[in-house]
N, C-alpha and C. Protein backbone atom coordinates (compact mmCIF):
# COMPACT_ATOMS: atom_id res chain seq x y z
N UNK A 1 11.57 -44.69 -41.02
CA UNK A 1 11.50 -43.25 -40.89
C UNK A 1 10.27 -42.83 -40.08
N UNK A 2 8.78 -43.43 -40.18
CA UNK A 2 7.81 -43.39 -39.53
C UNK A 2 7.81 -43.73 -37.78
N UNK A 3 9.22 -44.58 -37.33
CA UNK A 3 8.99 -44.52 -36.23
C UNK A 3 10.30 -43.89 -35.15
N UNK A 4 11.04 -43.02 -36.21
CA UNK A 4 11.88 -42.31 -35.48
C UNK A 4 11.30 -40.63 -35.65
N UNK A 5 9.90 -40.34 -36.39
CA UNK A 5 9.14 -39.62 -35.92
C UNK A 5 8.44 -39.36 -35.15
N UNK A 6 7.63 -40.57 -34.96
CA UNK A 6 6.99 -40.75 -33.91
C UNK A 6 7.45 -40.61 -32.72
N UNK A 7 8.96 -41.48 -32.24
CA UNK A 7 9.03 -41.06 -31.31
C UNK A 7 9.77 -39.39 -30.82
N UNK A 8 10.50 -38.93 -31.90
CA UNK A 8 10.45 -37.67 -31.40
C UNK A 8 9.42 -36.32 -31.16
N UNK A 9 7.60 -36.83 -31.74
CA UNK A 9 6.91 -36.45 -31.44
C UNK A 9 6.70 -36.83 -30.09
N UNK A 10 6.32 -38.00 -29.66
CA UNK A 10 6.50 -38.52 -28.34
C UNK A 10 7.67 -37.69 -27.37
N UNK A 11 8.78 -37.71 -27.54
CA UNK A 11 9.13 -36.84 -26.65
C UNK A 11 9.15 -35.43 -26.46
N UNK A 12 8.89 -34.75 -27.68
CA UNK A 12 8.71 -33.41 -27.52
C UNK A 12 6.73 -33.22 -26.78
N UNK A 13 6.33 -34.14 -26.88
CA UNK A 13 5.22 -34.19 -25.94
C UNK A 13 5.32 -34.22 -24.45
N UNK A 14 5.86 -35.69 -24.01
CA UNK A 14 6.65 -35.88 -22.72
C UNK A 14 7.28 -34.43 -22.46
N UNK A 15 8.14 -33.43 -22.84
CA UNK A 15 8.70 -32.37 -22.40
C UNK A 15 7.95 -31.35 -21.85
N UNK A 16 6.98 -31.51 -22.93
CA UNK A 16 5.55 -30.11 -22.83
C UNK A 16 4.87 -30.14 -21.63
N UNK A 17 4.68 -32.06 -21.60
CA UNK A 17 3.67 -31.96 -20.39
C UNK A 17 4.55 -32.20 -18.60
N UNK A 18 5.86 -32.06 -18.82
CA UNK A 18 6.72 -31.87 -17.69
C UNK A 18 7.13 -30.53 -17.65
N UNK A 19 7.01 -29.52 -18.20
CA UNK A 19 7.18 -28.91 -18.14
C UNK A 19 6.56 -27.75 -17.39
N UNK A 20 4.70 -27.68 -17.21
CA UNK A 20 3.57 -27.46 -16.18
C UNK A 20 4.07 -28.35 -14.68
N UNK A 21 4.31 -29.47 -14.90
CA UNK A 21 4.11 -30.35 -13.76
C UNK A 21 5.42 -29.46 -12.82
N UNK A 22 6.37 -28.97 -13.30
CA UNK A 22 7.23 -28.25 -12.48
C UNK A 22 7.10 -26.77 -11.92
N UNK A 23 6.24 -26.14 -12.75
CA UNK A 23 6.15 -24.95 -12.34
C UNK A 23 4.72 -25.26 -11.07
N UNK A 24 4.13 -26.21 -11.01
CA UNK A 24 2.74 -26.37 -10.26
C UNK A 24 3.85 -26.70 -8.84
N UNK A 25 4.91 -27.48 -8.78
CA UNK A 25 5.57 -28.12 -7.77
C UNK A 25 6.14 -26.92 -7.38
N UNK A 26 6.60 -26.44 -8.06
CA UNK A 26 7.05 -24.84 -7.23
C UNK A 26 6.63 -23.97 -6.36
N UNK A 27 5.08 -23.74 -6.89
CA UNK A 27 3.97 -22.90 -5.84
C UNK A 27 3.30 -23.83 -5.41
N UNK A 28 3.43 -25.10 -4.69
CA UNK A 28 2.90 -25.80 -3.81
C UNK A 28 4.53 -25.50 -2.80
N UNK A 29 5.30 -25.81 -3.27
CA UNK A 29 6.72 -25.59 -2.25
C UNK A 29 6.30 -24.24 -1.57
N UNK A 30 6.64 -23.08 -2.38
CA UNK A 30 5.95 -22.10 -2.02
C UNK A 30 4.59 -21.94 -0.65
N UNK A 31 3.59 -22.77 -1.07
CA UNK A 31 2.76 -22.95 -0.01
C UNK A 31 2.93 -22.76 0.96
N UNK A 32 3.65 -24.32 0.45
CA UNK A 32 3.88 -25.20 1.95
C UNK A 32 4.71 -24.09 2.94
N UNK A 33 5.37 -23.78 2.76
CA UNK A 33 6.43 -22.70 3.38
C UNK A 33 5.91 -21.51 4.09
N UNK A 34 5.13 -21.25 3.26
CA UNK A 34 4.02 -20.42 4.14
C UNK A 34 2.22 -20.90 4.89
N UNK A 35 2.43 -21.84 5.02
CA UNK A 35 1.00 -22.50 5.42
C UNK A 35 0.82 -22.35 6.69
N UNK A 36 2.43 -22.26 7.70
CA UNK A 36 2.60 -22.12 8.94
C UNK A 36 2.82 -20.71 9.43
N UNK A 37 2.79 -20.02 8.43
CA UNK A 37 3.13 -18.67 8.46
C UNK A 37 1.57 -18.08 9.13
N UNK A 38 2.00 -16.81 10.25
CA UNK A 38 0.79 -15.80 10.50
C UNK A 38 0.54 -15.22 9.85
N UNK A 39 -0.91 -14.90 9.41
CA UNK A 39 -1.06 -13.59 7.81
C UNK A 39 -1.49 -12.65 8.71
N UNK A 40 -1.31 -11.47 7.92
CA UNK A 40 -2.17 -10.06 8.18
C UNK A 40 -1.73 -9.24 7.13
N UNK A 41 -2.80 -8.21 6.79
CA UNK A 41 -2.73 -7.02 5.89
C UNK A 41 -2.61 -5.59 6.71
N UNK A 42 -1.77 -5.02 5.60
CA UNK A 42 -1.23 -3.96 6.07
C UNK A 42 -1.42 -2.53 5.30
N UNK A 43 -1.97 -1.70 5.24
CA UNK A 43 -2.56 -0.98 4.30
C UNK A 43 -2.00 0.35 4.79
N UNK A 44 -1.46 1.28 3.75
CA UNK A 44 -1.08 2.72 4.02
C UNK A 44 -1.09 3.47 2.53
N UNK A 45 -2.16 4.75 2.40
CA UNK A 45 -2.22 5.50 1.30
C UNK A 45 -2.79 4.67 0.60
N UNK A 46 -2.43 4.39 -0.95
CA UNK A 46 -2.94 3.62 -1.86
C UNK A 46 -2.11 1.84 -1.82
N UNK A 47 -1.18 1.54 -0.96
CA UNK A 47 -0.31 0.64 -1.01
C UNK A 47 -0.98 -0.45 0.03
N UNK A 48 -0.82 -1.80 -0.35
CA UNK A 48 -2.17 -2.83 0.66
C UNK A 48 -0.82 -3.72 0.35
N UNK A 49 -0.44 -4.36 1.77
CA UNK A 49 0.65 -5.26 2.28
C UNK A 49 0.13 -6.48 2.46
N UNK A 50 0.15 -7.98 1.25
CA UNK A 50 0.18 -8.99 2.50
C UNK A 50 1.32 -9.17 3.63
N UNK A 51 1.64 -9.71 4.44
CA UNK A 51 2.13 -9.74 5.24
C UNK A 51 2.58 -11.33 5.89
N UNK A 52 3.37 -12.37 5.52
CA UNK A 52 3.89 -13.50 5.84
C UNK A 52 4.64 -13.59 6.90
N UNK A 53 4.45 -13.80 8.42
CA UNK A 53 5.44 -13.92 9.71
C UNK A 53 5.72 -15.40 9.92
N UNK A 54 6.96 -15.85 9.62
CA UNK A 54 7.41 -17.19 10.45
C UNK A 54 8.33 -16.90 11.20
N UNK A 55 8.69 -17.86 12.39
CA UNK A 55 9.66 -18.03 13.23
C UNK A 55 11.16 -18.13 12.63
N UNK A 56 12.21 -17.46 13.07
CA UNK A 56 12.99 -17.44 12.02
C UNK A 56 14.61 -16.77 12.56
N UNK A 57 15.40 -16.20 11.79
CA UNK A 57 16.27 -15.50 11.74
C UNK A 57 16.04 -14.07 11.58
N UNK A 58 15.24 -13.15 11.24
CA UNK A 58 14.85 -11.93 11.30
C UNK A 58 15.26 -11.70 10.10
N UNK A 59 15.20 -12.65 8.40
CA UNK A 59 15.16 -12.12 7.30
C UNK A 59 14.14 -11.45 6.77
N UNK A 60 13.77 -10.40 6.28
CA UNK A 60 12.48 -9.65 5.38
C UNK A 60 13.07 -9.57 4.16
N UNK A 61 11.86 -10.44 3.32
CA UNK A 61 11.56 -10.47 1.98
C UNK A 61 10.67 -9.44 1.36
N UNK A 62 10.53 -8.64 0.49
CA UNK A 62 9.52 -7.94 -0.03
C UNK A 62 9.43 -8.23 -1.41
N UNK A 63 8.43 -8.78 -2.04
CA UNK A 63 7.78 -8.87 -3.78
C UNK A 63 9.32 -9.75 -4.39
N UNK A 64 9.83 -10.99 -3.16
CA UNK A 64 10.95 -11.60 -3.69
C UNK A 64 12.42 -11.02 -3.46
N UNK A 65 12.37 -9.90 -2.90
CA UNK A 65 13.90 -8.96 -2.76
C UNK A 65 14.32 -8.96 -1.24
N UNK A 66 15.35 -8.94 -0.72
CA UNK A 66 15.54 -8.37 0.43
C UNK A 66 15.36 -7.18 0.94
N UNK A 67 14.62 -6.45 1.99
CA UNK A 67 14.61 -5.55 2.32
C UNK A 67 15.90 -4.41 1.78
N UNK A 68 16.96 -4.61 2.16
CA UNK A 68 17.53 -4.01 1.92
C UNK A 68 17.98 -3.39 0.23
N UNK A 69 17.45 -3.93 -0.49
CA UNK A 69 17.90 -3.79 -1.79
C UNK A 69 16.18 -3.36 -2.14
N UNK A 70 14.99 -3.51 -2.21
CA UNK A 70 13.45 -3.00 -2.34
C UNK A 70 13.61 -1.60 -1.34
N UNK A 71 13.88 -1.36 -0.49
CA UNK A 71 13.68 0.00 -0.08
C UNK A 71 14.94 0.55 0.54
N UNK A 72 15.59 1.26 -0.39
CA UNK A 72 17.21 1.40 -0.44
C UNK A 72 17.28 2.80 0.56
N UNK A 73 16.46 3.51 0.82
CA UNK A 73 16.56 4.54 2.05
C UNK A 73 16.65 4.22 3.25
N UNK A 74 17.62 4.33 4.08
CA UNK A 74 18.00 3.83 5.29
C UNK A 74 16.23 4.24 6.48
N UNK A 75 15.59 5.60 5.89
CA UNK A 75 14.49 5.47 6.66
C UNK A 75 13.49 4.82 6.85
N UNK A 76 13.07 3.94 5.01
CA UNK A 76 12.05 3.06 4.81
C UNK A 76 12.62 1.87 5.32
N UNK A 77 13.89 1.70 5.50
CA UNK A 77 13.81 -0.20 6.05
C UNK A 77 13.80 0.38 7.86
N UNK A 78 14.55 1.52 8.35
CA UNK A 78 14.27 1.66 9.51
C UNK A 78 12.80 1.42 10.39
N UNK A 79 11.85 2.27 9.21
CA UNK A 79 10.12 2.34 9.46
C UNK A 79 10.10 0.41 9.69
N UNK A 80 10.12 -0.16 8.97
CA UNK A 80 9.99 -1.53 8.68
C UNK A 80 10.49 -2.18 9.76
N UNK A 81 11.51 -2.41 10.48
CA UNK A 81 12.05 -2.85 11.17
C UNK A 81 11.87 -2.18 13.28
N UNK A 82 10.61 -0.70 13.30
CA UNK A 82 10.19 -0.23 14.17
C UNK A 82 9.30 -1.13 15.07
N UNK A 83 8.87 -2.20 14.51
CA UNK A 83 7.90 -3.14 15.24
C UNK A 83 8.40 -4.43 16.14
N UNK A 84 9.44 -4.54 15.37
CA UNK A 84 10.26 -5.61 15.76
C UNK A 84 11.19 -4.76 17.27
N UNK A 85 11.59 -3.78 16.95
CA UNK A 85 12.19 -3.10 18.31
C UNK A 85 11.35 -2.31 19.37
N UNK A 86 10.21 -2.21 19.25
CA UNK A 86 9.33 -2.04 20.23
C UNK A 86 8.63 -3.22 21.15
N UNK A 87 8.93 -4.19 19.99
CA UNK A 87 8.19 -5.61 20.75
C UNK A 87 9.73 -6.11 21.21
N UNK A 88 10.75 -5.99 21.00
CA UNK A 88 12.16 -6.60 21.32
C UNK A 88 11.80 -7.34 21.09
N UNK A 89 11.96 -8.05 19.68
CA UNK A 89 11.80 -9.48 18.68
C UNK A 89 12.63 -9.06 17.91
N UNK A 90 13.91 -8.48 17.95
CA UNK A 90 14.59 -8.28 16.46
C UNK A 90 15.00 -9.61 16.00
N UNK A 91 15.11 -10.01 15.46
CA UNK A 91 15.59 -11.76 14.60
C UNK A 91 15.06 -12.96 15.36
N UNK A 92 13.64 -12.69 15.99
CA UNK A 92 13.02 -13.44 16.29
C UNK A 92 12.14 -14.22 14.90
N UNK A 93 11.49 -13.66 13.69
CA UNK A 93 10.79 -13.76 12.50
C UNK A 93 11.66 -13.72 11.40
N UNK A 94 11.08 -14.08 10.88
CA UNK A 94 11.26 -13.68 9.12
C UNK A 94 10.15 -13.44 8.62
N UNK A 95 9.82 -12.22 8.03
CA UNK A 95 9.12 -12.09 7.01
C UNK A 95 9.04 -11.73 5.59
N UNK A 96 7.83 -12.27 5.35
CA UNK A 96 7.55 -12.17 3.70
C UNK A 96 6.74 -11.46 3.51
N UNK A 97 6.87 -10.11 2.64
CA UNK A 97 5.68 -9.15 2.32
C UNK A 97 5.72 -9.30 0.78
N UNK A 98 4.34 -9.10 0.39
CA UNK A 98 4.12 -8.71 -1.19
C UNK A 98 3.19 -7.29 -1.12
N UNK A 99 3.70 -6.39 -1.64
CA UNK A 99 3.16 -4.69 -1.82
C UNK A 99 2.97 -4.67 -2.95
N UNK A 100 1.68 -3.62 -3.18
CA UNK A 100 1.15 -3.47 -4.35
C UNK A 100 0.68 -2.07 -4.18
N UNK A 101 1.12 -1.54 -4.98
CA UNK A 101 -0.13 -0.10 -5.16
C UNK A 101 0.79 1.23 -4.32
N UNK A 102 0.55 2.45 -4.70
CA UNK A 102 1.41 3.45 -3.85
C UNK A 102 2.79 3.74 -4.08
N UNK A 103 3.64 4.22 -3.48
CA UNK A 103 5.02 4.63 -3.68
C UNK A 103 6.15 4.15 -2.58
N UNK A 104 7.08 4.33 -2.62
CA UNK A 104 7.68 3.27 -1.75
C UNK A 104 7.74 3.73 0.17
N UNK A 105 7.38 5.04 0.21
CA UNK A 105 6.51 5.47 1.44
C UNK A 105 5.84 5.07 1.66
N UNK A 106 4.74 5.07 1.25
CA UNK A 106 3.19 4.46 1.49
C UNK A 106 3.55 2.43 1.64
N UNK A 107 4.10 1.84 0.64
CA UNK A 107 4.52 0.96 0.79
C UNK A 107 4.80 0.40 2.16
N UNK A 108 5.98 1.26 2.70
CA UNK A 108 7.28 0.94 3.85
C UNK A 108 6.12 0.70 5.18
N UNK A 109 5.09 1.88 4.68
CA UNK A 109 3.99 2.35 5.95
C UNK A 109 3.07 0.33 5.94
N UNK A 110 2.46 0.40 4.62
CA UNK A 110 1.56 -0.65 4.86
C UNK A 110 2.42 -2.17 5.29
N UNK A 111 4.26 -2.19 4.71
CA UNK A 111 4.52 -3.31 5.44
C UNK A 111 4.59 -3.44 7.11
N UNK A 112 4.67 -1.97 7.81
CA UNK A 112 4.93 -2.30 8.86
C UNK A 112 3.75 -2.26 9.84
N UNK A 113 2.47 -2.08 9.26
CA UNK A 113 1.10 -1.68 9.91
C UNK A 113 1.22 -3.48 9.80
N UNK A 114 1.13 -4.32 8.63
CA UNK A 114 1.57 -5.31 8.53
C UNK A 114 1.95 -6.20 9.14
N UNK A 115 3.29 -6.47 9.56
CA UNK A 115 3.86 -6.67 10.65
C UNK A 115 3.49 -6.48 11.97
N UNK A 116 3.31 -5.51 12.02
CA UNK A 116 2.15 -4.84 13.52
C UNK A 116 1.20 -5.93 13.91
N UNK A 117 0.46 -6.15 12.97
CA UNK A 117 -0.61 -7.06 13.32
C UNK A 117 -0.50 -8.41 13.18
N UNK A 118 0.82 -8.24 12.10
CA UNK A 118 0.85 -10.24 11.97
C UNK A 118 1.50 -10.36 13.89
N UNK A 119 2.15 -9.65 13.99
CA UNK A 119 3.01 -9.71 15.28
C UNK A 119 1.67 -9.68 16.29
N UNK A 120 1.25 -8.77 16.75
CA UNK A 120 -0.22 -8.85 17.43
C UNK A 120 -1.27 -10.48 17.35
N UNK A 121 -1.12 -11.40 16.38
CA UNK A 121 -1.52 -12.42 15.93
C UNK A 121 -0.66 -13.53 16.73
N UNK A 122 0.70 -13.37 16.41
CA UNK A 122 1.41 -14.21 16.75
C UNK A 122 1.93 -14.22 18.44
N UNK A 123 1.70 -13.22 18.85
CA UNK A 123 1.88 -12.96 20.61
C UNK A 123 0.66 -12.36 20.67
N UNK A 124 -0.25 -12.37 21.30
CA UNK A 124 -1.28 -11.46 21.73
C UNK A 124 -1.10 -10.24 22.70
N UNK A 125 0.31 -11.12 23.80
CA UNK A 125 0.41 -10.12 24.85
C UNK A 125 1.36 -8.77 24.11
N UNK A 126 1.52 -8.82 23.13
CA UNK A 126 2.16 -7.64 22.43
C UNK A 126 1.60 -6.74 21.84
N UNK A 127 0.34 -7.14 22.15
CA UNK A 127 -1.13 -5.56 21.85
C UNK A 127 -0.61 -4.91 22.76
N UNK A 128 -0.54 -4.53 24.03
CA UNK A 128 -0.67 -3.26 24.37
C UNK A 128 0.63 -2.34 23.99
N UNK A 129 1.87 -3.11 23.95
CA UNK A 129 2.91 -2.70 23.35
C UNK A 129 3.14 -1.58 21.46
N UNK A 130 2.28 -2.32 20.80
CA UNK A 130 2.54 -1.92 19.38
C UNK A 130 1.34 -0.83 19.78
N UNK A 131 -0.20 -1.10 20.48
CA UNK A 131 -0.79 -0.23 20.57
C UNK A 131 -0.41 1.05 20.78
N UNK A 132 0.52 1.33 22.35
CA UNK A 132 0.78 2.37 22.87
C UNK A 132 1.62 3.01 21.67
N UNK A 133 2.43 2.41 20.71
CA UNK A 133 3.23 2.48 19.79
C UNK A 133 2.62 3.50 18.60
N UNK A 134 1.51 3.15 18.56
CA UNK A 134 0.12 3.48 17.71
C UNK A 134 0.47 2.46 16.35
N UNK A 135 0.85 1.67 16.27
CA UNK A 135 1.42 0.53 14.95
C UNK A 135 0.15 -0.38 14.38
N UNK A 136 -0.75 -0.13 15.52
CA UNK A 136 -1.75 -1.17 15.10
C UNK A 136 -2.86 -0.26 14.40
N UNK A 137 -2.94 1.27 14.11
CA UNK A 137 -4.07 1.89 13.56
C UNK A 137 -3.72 2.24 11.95
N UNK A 138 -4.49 2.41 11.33
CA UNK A 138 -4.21 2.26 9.96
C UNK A 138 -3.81 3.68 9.86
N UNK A 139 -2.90 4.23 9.29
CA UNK A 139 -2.83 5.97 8.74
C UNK A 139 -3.72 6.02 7.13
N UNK A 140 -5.18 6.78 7.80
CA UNK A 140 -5.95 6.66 7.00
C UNK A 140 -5.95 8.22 6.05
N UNK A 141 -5.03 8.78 5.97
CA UNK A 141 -4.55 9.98 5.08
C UNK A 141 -4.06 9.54 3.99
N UNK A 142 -5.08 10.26 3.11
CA UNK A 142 -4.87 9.50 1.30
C UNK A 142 -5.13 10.92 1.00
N UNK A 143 -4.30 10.76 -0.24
CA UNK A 143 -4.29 12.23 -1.04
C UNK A 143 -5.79 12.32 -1.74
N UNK A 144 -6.24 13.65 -1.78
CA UNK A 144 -7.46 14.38 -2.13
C UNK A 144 -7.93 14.42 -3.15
N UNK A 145 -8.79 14.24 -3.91
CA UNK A 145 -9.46 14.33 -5.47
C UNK A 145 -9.05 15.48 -5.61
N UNK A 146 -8.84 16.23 -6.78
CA UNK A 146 -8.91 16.91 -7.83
C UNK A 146 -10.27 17.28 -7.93
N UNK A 147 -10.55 19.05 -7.76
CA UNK A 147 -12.00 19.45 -7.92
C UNK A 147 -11.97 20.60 -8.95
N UNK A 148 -13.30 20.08 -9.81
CA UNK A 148 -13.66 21.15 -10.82
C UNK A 148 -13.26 22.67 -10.44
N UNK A 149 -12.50 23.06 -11.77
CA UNK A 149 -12.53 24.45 -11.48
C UNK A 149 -11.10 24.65 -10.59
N UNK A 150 -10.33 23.68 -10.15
CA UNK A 150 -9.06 23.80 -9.50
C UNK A 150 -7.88 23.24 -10.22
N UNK A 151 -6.77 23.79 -10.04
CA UNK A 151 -5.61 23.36 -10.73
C UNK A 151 -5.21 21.79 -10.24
N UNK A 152 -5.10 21.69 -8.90
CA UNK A 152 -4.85 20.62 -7.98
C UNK A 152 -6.06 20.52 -7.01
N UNK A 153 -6.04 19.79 -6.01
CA UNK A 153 -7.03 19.65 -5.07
C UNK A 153 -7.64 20.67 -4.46
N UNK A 154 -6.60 22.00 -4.13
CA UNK A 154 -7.18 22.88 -3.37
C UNK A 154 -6.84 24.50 -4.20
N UNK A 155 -5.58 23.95 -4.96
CA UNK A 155 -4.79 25.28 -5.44
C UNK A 155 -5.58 26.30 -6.67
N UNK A 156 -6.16 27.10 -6.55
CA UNK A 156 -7.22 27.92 -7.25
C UNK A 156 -6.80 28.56 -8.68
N UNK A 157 -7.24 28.94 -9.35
CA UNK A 157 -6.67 29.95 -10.24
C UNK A 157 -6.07 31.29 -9.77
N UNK A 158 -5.14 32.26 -10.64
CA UNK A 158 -5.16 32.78 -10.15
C UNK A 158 -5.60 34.30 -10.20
N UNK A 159 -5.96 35.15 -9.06
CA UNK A 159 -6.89 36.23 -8.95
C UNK A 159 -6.38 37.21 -9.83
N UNK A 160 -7.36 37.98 -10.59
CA UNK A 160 -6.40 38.73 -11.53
C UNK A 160 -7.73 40.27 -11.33
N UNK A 161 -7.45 41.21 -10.55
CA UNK A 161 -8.37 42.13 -10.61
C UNK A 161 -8.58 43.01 -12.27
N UNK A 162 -7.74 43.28 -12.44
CA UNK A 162 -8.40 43.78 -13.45
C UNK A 162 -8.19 43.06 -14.96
């Protein structure tokens, strides 16, 4: 009885410690996959884009999803896909974005400032292109603090003469 415990302690050990060893092999796959990849960040409002460009079929990934199903408004994947048709690279890349922070506007904005520059990275001669475009400047318009004594940022109480 002592050694048909043992060994099912033994293997419920063996399981435990295969069980790390696979999830570590995963995000090295992961890596690897992107090691060849161009980076750049992409920032709009409160929302900050990494930005993953490989050579490819012209798939976009966002936070694991396809574009098309992460930003379901035909204008936010349009915004997204503006860099690629100014440089005439449509299904030249694939990319991989991870977004954080902001709303899915601000988002759409920092993947494609994003893109802008991973693209600028990966051709150089395609600066003056995204430039004239204005794709390569950050849209540095962020919503306004909240000030003492105001309802919203600017909107006052209201005047009551008598």
């Amino acid at each position: 009885m002592t050694e048909t415990k043992k060994t099912a302690t033994k293997a419920v050990k063996t399981t435990k410690k295969a069980a790390p060893a696979k999830a570590a092999a995963k995000k090295v796959v992961a890596e690897v996959k992107l090691s060849n990849a161009t980076y750049a960040t992409g920032k709009r409002k409160d929302s900050v884009a990494r930005v993953y460009l490989t050579a490819g079929k012209g798939n976009i990934i966002v936070n694991g999803t396809p574009v098309n199903e992460y930003f379901r408004r035909p204008v936010l994947q349009m915004i997204i896909a503006q860099p690629f048709g100014v440089t005439k690279r449509d299904g030249a890349y694939d990319v991989q974005a991870f977004v954080m922070g902001g709303g899915l506007s601000g988002q759409a904005g920092a993947v494609k400032h994003g893109i802008s520059k991973a693209l600028e990275k990966a051709e150089p001669e395609l600066r003056k292109a995204l430039k004239t475009a204005g794709f390569l400047t950050r849209d540095s318009r962020v919503v306004e603090r909240k000030h003492f004594g105001h309802h919203k940022a600017r909107r006052s109480t209201q005047f009551s003469k008598r």
